[in-house]
PDB file of N, CA and C in Angstrom:
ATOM      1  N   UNK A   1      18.937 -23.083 -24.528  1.00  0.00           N
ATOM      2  CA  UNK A   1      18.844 -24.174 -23.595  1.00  0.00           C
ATOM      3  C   UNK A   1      18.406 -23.624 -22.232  1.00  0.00           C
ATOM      4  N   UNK A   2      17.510 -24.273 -21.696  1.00  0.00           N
ATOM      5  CA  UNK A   2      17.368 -23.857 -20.152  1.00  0.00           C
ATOM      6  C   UNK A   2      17.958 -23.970 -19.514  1.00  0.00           C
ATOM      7  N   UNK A   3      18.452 -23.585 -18.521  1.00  0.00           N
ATOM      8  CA  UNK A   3      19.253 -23.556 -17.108  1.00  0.00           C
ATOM      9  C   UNK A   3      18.477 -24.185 -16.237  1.00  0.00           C
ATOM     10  N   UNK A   4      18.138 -25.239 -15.990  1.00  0.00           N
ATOM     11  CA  UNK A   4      17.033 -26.087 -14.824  1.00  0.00           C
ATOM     12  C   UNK A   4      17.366 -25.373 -13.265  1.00  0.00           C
ATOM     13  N   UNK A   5      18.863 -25.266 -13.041  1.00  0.00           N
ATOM     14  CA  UNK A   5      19.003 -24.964 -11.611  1.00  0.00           C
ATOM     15  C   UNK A   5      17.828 -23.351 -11.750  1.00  0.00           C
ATOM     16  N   UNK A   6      18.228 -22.655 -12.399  1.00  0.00           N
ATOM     17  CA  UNK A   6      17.455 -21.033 -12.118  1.00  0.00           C
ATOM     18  C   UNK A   6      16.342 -20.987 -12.652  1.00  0.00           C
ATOM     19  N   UNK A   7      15.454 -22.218 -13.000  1.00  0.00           N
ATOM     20  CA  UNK A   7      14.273 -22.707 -13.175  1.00  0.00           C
ATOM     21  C   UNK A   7      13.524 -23.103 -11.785  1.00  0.00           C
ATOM     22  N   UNK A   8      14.829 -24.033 -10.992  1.00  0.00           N
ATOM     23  CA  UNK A   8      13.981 -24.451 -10.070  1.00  0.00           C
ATOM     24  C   UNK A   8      14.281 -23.409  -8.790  1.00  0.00           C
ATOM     25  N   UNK A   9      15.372 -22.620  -9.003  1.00  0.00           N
ATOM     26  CA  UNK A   9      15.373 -21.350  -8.035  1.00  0.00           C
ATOM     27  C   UNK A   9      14.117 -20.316  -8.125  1.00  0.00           C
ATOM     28  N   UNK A  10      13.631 -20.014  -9.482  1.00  0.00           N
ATOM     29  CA  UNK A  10      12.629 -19.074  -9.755  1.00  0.00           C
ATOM     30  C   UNK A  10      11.145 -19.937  -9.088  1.00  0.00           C
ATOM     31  N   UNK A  11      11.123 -20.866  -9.048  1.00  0.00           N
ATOM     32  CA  UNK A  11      10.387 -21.698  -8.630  1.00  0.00           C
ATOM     33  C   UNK A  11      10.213 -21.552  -7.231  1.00  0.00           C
ATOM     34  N   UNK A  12      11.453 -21.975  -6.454  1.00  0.00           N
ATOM     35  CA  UNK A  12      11.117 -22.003  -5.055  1.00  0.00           C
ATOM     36  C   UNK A  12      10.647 -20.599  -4.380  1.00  0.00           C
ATOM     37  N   UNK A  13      11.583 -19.606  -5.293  1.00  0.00           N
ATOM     38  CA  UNK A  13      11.363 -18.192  -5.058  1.00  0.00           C
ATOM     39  C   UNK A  13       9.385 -17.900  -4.853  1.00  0.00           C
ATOM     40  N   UNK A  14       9.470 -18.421  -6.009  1.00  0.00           N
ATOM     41  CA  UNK A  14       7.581 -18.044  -5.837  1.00  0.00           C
ATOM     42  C   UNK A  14       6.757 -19.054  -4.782  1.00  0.00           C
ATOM     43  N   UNK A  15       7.297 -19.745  -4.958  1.00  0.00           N
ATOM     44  CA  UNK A  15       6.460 -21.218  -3.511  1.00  0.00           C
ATOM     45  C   UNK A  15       6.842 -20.527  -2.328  1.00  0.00           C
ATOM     46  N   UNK A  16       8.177 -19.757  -1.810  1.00  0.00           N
ATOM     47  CA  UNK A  16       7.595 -18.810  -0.520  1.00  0.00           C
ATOM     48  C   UNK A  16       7.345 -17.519  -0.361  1.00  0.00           C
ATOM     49  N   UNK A  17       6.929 -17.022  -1.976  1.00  0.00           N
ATOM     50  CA  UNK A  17       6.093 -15.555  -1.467  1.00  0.00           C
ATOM     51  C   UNK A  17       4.659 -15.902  -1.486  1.00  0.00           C
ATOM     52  N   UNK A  18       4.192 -17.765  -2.296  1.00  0.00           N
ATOM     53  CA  UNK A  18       2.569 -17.756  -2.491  1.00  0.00           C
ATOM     54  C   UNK A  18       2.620 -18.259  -0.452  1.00  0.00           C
ATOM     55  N   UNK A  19       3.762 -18.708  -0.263  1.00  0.00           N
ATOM     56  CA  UNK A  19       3.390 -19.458   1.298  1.00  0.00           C
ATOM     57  C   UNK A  19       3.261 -18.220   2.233  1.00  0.00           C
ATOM     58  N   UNK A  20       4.123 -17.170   2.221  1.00  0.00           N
ATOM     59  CA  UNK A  20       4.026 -15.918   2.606  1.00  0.00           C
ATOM     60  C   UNK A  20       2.544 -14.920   2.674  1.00  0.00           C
ATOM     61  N   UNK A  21       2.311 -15.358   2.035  1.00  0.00           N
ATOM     62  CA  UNK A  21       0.710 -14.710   1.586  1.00  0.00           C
ATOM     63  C   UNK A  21      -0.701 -15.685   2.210  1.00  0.00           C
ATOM     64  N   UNK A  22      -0.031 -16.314   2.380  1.00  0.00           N
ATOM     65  CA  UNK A  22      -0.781 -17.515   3.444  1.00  0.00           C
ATOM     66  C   UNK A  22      -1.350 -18.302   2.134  1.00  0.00           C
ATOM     67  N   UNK A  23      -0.563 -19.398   1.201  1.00  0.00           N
ATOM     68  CA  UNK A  23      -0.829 -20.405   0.336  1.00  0.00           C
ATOM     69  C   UNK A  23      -1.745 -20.122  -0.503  1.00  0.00           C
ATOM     70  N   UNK A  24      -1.831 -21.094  -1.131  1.00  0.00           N
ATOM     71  CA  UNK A  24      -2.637 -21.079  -3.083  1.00  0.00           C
ATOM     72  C   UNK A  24      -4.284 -20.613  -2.744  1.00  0.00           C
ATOM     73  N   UNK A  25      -4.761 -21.279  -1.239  1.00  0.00           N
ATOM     74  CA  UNK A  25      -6.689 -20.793  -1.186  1.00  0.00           C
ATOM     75  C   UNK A  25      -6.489 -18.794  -0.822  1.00  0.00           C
ATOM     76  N   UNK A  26      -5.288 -18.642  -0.185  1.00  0.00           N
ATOM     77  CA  UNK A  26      -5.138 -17.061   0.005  1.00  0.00           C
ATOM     78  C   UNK A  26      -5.224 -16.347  -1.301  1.00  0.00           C
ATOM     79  N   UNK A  27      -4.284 -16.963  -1.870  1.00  0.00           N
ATOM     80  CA  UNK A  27      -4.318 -16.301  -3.475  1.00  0.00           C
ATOM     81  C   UNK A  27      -5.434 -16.441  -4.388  1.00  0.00           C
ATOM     82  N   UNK A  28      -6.151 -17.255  -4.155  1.00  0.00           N
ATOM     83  CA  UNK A  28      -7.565 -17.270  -5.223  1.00  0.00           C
ATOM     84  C   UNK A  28      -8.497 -16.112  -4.328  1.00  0.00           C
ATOM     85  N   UNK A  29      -8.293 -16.027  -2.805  1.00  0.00           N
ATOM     86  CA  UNK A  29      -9.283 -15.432  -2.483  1.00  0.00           C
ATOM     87  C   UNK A  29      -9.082 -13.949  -2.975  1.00  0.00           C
ATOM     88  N   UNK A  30      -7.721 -13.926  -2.699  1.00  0.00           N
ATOM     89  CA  UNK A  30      -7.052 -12.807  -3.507  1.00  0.00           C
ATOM     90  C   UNK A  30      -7.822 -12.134  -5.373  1.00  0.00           C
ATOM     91  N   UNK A  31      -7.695 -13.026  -5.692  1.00  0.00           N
ATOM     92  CA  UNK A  31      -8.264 -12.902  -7.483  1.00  0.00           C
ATOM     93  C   UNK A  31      -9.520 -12.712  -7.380  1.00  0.00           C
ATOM     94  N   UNK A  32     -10.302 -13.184  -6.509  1.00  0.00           N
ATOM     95  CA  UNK A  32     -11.498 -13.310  -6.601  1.00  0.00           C
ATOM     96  C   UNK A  32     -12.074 -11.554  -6.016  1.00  0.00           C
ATOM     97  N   UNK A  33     -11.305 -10.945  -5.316  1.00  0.00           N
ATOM     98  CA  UNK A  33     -11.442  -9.982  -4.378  1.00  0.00           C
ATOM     99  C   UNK A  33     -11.243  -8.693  -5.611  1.00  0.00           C
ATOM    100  N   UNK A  34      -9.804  -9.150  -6.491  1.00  0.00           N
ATOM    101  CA  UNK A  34     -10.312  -8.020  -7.455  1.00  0.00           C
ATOM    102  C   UNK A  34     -10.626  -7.976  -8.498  1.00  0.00           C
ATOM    103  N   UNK A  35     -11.193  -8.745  -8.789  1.00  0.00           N
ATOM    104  CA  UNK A  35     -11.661  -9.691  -9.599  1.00  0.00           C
ATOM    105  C   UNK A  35     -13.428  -8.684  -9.076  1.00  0.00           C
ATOM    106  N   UNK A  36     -13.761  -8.529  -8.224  1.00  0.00           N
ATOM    107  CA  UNK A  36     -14.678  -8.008  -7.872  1.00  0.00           C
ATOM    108  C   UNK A  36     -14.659  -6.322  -8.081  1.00  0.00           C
ATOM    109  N   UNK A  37     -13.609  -6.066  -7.755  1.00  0.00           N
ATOM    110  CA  UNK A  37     -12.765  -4.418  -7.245  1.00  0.00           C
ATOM    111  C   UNK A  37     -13.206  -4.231  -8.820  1.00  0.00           C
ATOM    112  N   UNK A  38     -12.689  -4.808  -9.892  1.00  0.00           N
ATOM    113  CA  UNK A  38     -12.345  -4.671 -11.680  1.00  0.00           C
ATOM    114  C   UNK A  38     -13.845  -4.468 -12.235  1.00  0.00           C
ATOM    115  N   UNK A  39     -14.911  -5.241 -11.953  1.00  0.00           N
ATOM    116  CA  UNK A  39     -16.070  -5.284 -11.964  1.00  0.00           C
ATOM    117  C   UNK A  39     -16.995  -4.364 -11.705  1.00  0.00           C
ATOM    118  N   UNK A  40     -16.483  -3.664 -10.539  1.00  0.00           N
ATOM    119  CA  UNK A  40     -17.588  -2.632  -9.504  1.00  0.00           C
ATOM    120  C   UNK A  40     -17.552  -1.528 -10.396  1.00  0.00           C
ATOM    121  N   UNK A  41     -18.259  -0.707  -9.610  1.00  0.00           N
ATOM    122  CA  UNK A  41     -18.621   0.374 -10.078  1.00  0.00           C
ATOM    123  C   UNK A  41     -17.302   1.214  -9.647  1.00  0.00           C
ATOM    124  N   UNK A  42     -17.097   2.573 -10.486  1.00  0.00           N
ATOM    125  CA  UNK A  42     -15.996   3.980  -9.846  1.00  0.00           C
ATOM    126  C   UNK A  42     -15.221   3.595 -10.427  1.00  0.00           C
ATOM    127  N   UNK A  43     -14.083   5.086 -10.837  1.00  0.00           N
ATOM    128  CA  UNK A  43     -13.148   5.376 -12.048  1.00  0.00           C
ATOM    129  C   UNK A  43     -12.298   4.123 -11.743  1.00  0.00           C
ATOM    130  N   UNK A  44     -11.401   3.904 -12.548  1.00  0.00           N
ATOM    131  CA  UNK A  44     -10.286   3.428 -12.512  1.00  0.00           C
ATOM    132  C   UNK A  44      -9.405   4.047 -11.603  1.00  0.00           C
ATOM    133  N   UNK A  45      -9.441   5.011 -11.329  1.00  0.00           N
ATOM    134  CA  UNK A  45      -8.789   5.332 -10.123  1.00  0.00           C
ATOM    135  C   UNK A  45      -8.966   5.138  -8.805  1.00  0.00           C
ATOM    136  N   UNK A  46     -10.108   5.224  -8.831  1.00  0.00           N
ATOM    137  CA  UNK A  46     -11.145   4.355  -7.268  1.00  0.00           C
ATOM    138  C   UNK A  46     -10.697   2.966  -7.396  1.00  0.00           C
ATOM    139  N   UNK A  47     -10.658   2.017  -8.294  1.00  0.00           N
ATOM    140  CA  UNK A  47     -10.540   1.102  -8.698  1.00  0.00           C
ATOM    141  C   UNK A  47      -9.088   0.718  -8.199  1.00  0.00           C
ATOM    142  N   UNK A  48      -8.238   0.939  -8.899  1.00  0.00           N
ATOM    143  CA  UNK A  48      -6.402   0.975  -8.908  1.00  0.00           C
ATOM    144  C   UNK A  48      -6.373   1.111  -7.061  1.00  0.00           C
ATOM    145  N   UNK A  49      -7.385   2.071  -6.403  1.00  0.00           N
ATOM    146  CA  UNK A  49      -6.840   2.401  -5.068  1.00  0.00           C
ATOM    147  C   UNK A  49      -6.960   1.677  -4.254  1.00  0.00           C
ATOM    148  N   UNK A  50      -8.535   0.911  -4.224  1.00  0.00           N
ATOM    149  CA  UNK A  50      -9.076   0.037  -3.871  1.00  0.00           C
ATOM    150  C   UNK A  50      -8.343  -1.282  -3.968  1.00  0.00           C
ATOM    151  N   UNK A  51      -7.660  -1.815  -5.138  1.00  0.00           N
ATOM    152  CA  UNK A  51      -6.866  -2.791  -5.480  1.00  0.00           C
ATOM    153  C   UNK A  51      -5.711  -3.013  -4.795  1.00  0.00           C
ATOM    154  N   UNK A  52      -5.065  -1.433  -4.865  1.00  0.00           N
ATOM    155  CA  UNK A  52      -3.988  -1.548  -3.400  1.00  0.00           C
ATOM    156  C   UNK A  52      -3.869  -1.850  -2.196  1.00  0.00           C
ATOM    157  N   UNK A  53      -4.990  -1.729  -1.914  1.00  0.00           N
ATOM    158  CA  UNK A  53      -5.393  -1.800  -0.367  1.00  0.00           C
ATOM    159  C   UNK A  53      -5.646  -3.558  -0.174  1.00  0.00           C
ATOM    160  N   UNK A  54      -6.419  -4.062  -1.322  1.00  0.00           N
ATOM    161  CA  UNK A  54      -6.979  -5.442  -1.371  1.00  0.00           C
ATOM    162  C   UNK A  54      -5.611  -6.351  -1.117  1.00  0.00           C
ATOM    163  N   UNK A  55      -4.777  -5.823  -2.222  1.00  0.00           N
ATOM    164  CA  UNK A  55      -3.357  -6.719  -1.918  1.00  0.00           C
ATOM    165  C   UNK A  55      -2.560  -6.215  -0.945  1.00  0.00           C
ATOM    166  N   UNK A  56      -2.222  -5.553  -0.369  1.00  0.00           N
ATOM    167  CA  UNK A  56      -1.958  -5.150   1.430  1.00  0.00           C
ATOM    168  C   UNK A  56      -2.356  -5.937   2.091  1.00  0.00           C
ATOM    169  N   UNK A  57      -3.699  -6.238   2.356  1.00  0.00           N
ATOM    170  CA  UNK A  57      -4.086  -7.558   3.138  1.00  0.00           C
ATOM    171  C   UNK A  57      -4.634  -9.209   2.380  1.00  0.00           C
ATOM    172  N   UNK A  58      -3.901  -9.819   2.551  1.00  0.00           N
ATOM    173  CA  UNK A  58      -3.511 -11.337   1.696  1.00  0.00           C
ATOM    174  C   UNK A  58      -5.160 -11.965   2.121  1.00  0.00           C
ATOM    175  N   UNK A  59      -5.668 -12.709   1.320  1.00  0.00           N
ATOM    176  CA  UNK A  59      -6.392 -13.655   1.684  1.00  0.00           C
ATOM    177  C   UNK A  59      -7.393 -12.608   1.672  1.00  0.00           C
ATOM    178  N   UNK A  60      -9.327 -13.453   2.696  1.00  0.00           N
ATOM    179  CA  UNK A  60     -10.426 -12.662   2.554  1.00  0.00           C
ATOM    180  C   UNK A  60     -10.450 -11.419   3.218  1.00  0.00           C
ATOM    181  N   UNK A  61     -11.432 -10.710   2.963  1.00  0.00           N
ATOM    182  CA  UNK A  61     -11.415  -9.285   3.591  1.00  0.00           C
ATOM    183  C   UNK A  61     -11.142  -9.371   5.117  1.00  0.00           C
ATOM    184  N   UNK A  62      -9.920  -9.127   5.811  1.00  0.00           N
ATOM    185  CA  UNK A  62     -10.213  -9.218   7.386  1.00  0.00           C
ATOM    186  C   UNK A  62     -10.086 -10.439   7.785  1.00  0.00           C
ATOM    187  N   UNK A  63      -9.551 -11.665   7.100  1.00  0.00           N
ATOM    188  CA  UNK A  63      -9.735 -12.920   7.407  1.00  0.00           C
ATOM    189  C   UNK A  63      -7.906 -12.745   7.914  1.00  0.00           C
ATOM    190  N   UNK A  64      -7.648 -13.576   9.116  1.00  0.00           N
ATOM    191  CA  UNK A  64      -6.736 -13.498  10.336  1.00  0.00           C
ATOM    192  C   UNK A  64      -5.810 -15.028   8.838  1.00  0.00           C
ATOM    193  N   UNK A  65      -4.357 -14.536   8.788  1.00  0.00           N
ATOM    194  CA  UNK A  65      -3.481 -16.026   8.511  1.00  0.00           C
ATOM    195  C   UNK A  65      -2.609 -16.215   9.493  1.00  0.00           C
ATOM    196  N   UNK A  66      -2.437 -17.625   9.266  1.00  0.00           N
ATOM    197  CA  UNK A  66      -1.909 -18.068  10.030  1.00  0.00           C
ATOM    198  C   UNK A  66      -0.504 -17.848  10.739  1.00  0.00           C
ATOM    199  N   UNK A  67       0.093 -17.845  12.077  1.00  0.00           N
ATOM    200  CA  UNK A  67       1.085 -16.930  12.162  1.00  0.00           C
ATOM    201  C   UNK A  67       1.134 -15.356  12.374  1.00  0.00           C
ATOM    202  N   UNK A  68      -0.171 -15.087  12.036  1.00  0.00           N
ATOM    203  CA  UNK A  68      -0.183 -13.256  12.622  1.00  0.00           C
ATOM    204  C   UNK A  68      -0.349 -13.072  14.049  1.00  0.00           C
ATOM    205  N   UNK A  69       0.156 -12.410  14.780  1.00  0.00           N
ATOM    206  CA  UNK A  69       0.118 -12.084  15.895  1.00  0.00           C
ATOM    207  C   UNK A  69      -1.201 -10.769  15.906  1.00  0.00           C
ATOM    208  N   UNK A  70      -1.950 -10.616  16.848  1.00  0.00           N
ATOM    209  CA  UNK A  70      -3.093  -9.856  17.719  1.00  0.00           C
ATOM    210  C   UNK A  70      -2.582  -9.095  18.500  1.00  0.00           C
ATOM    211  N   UNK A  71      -2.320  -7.753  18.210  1.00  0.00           N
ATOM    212  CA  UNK A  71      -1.683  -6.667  18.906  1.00  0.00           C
ATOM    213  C   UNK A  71      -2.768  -5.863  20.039  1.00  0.00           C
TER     214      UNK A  71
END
């Protein structure tokens, strides 16, 4: 049987790490980014490193979300 309450806890849990990441268009830009990285050319290790770096910064390459402060 499901447990609905820790259904809808696992739920909210993920609605503020996708809001955290600056929402659902951040995250496609996200897929799409390595989605590109997976594609390119260089080892899988170039690859894997490159990927790290991509998800470090949320959303398009260098694109500012909302709420970041300009140091």
């Amino acid at each position: 049987m499901v447990n609905l309450g820790r259904v809808k806890n696992l739920f909210g849990k993920a609605k503020r790490e996708v809001d955290k990441r600056g929402g659902t268009d951040s995250l496609k830009e996200d897929a799409e980014e390595l989605k590109k990285i997976a594609k390119g050319e260089g080892s899988v290790t170039d690859k894997a490193k490159a990927a790290t770096d991509a998800v470090k910064d949320p959303g398009a390459k260098g694109a500012e979300r909302p709420g970041d402060e300009q140091h």
